[in-house]
Protein backbone atom coordinates (compact mmCIF):
# COMPACT_ATOMS: atom_id res chain seq x y z
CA UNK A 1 0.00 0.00 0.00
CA UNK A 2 1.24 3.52 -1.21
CA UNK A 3 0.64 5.91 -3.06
CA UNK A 4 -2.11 3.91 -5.34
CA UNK A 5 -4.06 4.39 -2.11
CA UNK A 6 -4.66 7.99 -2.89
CA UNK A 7 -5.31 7.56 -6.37
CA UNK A 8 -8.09 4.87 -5.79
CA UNK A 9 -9.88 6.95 -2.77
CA UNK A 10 -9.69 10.28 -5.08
CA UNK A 11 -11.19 8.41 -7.97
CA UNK A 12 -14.13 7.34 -5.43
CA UNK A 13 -14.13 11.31 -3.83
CA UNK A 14 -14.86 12.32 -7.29
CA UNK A 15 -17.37 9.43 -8.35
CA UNK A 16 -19.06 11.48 -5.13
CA UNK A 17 -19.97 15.09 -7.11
CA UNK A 18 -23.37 13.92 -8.36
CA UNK A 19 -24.44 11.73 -4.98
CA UNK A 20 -26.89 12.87 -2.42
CA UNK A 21 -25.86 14.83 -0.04
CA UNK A 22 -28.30 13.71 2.86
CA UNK A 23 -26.63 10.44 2.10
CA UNK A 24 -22.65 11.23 1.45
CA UNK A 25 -20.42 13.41 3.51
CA UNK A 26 -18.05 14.20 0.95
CA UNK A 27 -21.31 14.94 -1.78
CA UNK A 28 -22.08 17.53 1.51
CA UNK A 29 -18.82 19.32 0.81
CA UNK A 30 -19.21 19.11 -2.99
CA UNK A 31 -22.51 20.76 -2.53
CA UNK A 32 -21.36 23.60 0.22
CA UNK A 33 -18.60 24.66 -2.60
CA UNK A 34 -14.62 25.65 -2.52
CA UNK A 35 -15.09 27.84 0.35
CA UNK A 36 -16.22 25.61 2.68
CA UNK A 37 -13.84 22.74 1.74
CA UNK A 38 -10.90 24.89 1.36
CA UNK A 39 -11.85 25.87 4.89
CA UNK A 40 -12.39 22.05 6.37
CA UNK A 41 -8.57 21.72 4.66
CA UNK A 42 -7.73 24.24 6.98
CA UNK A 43 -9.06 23.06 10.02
CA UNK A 44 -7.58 19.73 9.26
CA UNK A 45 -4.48 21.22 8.37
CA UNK A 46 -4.28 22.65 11.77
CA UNK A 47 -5.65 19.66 13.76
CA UNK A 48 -2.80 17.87 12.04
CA UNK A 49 -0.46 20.72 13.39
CA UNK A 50 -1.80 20.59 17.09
CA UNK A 51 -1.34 16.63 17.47
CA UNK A 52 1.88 17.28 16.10
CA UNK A 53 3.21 18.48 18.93
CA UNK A 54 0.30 17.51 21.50
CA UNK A 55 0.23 14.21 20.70
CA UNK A 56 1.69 10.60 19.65
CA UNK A 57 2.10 9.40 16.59
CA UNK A 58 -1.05 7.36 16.17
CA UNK A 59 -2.94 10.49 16.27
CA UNK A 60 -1.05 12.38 13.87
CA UNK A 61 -1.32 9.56 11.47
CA UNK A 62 -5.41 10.03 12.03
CA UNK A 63 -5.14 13.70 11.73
CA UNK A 64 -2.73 13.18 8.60
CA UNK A 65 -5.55 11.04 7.07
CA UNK A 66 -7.90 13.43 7.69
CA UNK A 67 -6.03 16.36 6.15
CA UNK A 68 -5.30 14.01 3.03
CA UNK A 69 -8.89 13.18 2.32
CA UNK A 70 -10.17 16.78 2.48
CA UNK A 71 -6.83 17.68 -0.03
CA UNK A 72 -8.26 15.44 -2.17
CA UNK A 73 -11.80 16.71 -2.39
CA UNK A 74 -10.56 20.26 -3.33
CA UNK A 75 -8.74 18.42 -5.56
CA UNK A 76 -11.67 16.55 -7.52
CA UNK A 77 -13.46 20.58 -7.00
CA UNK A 78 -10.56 22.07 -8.62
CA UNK A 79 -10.22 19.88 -11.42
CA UNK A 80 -6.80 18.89 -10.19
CA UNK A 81 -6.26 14.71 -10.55
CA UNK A 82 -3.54 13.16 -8.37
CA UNK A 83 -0.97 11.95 -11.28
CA UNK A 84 -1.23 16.40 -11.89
CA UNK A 85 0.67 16.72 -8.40
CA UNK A 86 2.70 13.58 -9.21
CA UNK A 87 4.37 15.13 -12.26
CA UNK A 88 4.72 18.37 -10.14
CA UNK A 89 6.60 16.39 -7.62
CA UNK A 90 8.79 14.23 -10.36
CA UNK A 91 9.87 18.07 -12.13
CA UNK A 92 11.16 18.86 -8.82
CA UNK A 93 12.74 15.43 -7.77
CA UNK A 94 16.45 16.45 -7.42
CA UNK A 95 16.05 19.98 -7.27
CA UNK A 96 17.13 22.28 -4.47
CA UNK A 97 13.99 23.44 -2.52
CA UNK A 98 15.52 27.18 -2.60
CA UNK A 99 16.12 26.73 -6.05
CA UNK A 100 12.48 25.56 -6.98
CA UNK A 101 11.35 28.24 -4.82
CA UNK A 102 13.37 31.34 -6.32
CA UNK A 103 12.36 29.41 -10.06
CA UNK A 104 8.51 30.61 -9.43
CA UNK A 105 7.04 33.55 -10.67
CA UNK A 106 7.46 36.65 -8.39
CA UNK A 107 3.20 37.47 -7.27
């Protein structure tokens, strides 16, 4: 178990768009829009943060989870598919992270 993990559990987040949301968590999110799971990805984010140095590792692992499913629906919402991130990840493999950084665009 890797990596496919994520691809198979984002191909079922995003088989969730069209399902009921009285029925499906993650067609609950779909339906409350970016905002509100851009802001659960947040909360996770932090929750993942807090047991990081509150707690054991068990519980960041369950936090970690957490966070990684709720990436992955803004993913599906965004129109962003996991083998997207993978080539992101495979143009920087080798790369200096302060020369990937100083490579981007000045905002």
């Amino acid at each position: 178990m890797g990596a496919e993990i994520i691809d198979e559990l984002f191909q079922v987040i995003d088989s969730r768009k069209e399902s009921d949301p009285e029925t499906s968590y993650t067609a609950k999110l779909f339906a409350k829009g970016r905002l509100k799971i851009a802001q659960k990805l947040g909360e996770e984010a932090v929750e993942t943060a807090l047991a990081a140095v509150a707690q054991g590792p068990e519980q960041v692992a369950s936090e970690s989870a957490d966070l990684l499913y709720h990436l992955l629906v803004l993913w599906a919402d965004a129109g962003v598919k996991p083998a997207d991130v993978w080539l992101k990840l495979a143009e920087r493999k080798g790369r200096s992270g302060i020369e990937e950084k100083s490579s981007r665009p000045k905002s």
